[in-house]
Protein backbone atom coordinates (compact mmCIF):
# COMPACT_ATOMS: atom_id res chain seq x y z
CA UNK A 1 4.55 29.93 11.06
CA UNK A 2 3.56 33.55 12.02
CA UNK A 3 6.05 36.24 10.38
CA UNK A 4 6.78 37.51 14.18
CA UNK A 5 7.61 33.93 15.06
CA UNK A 6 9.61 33.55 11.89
CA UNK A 7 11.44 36.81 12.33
CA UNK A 8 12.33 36.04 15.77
CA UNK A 9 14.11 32.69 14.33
CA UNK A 10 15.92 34.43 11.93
CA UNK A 11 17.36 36.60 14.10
CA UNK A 12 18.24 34.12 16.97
CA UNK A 13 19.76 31.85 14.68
CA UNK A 14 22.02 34.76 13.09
CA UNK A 15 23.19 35.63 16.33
CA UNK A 16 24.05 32.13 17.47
CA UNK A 17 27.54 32.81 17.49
CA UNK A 18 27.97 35.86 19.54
CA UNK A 19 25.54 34.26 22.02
CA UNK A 20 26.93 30.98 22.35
CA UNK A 21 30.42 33.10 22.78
CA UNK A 22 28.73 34.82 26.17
CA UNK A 23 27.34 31.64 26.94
CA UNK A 24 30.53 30.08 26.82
CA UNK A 25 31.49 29.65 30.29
CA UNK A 26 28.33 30.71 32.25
CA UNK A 27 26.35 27.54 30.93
CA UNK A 28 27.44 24.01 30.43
CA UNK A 29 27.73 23.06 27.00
CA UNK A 30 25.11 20.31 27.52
CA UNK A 31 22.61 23.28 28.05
CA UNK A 32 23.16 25.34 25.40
CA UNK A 33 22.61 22.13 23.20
CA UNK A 34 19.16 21.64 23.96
CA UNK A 35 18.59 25.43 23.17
CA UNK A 36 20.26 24.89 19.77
CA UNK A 37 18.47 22.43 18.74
CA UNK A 38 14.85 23.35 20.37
CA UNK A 39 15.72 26.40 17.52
CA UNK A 40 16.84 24.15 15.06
CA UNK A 41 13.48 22.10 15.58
CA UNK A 42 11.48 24.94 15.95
CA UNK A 43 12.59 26.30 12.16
CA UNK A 44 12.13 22.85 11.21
CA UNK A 45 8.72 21.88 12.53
CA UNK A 46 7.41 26.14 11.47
CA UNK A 47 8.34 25.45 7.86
CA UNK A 48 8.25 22.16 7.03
CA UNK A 49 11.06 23.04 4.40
CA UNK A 50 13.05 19.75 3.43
CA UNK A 51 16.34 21.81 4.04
CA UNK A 52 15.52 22.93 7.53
CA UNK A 53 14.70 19.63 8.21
CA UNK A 54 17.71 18.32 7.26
CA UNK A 55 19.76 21.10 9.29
CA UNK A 56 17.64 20.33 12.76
CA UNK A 57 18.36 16.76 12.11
CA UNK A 58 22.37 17.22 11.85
CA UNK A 59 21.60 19.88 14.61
CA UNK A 60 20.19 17.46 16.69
CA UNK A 61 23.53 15.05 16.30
CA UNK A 62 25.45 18.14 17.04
CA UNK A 63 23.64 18.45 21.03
CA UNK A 64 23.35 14.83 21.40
CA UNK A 65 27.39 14.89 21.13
CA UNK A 66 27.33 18.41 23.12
CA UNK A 67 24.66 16.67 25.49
CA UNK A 68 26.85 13.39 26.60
CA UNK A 69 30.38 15.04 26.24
CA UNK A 70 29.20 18.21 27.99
CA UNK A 71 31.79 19.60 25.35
CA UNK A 72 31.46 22.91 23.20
CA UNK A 73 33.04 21.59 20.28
CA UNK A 74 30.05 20.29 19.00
CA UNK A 75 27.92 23.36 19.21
CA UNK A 76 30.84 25.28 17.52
CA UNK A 77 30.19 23.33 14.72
CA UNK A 78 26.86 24.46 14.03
CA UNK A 79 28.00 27.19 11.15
CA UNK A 80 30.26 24.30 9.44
CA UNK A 81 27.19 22.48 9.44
CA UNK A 82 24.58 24.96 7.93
CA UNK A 83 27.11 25.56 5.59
CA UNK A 84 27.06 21.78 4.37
CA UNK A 85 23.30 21.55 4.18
CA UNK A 86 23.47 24.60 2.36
CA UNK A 87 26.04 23.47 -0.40
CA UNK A 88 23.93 20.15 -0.64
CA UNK A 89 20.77 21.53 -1.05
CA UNK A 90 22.18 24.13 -3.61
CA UNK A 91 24.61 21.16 -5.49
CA UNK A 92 21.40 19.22 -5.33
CA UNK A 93 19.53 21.84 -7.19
CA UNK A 94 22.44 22.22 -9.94
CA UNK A 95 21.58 18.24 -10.92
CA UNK A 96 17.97 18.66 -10.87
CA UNK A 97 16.67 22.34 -11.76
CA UNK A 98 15.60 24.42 -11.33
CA UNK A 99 18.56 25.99 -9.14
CA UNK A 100 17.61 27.14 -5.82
CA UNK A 101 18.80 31.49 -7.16
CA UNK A 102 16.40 30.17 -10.76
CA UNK A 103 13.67 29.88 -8.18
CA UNK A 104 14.56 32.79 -6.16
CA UNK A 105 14.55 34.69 -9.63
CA UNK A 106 11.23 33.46 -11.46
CA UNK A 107 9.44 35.03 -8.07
CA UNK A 108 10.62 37.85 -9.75
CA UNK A 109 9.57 37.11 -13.44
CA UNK A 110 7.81 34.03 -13.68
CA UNK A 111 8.98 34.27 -17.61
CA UNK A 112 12.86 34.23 -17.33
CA UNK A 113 14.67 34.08 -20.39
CA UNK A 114 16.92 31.52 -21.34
CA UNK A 115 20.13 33.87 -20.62
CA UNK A 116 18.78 34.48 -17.18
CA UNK A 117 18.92 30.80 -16.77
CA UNK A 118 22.06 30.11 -17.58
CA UNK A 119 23.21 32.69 -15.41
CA UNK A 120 21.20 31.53 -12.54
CA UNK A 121 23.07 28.18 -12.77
CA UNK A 122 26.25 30.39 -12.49
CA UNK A 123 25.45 32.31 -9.71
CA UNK A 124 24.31 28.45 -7.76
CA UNK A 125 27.90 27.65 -8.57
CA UNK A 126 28.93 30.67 -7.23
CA UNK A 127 27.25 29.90 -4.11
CA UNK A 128 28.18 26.88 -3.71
CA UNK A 129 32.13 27.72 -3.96
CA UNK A 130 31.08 29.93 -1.38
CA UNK A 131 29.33 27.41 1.56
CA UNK A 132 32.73 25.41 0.60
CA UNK A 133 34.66 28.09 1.41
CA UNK A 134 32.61 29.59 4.53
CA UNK A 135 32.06 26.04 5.84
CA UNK A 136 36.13 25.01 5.75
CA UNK A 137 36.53 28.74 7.59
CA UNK A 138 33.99 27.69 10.03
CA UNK A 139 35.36 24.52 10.48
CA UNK A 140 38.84 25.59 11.06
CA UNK A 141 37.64 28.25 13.60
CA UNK A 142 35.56 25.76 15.36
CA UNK A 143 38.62 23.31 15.55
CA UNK A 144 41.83 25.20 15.65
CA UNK A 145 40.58 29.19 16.70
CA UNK A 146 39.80 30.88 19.95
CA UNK A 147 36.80 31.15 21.13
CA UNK A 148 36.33 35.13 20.58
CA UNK A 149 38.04 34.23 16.79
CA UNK A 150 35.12 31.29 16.43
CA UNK A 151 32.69 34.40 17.41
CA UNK A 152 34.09 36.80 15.18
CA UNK A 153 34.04 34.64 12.10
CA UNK A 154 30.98 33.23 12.15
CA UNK A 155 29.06 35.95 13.93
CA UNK A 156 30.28 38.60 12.08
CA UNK A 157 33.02 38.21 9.33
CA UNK A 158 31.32 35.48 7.41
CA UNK A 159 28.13 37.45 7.31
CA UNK A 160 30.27 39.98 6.09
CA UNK A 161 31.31 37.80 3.30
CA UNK A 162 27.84 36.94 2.40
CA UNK A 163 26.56 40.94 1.85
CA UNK A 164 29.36 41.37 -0.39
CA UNK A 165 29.11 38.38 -2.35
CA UNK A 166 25.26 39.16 -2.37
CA UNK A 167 26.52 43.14 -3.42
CA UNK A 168 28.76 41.85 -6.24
CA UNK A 169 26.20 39.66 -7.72
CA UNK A 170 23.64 42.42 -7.66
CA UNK A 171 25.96 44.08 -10.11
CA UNK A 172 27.34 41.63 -12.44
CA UNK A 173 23.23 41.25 -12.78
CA UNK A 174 22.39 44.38 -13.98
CA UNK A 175 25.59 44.40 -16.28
CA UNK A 176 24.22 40.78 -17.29
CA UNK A 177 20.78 41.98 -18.01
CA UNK A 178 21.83 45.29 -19.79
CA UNK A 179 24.29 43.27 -22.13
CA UNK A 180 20.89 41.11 -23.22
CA UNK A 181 18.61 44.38 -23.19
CA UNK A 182 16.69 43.70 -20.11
CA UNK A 183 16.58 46.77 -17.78
């Protein structure tokens, strides 16, 4: 897939939920399913990645539901959903390494050593406590919140969330790496 094309996915699927929020109301549900998931397949089909596969597949249940019940439940779940393939793939990763941040990391330095390791399995634990977390909020918003709450959540806070988890990791590395004289 093309970087333009790639970008453009990225940045429609982060702004899902503020656009499904103006949708909300001006389109049947049963529409805005078949746009979800023609951007779920899209990512799916452009990289081939087992993950995003996985997501456009539960994506796809997601607007079949939205599809026949014409209801926006469904496509409110979408976050919760990411979420759970997220926490899979990275609890997947934990059992059979390397973790998905070990990988992330050796693009970095092919040659890790073995107390970046280890602290590349923590920070996949880390992550995953996180998608638990971030899923149950997105869950609860998609069940029991307003709309405009849903929206904020999962459009904003929860991204939120994410650039300070990614912030405070950043530091506890270079404390981590300093401690074993890596600079």
């Amino acid at each position: 897939m093309s970087h333009p094309r790639r970008l453009a996915l990225v940045l429609l699927s982060l702004a899902y939920p503020p656009l499904m929020y103006l949708a909300m109301g001006r389109f049947e549900p049963r529409w805005l399913s078949l746009l979800l998931f023609a951007v779920a397949l899209l990512r799916a089909l452009g990289t081939r990645e087992r993950l995003w596969i996985w997501s456009a597949a539960g994506t796809g249940v997601l607007a079949v539901v939205a599809l026949l019940g014409n209801e926006a439940l469904p496509l409110k779940l979408y976050p919760a959903l990411v979420n759970a393939v997220l926490l899979v793939f990275f609890l997947v990763s934990l059992r059979h390494p390397p973790t998905v941040v070990e990988r992330f990391a050796r693009l970095q330095d092919p040659q890790l050593p073995p107390f970046a390791i280890v602290y590349t399995r923590q920070v996949t634990q880390v992550w995953c406590g996180f998608f638990v977390l971030n899923g149950s909020l997105a869950l609860a918003t998609a069940l029991w919140a307003s709309d405009a709450t849903w929206a904020l959540y999962n459009g904003l806070l929860a991204y939120l969330l994410m650039g300070l988890l990614h912030a405070g990791e950043w530091t506890v590395r270079r404390r981590v790496k300093a401690a074993h004289g890596h600079v």
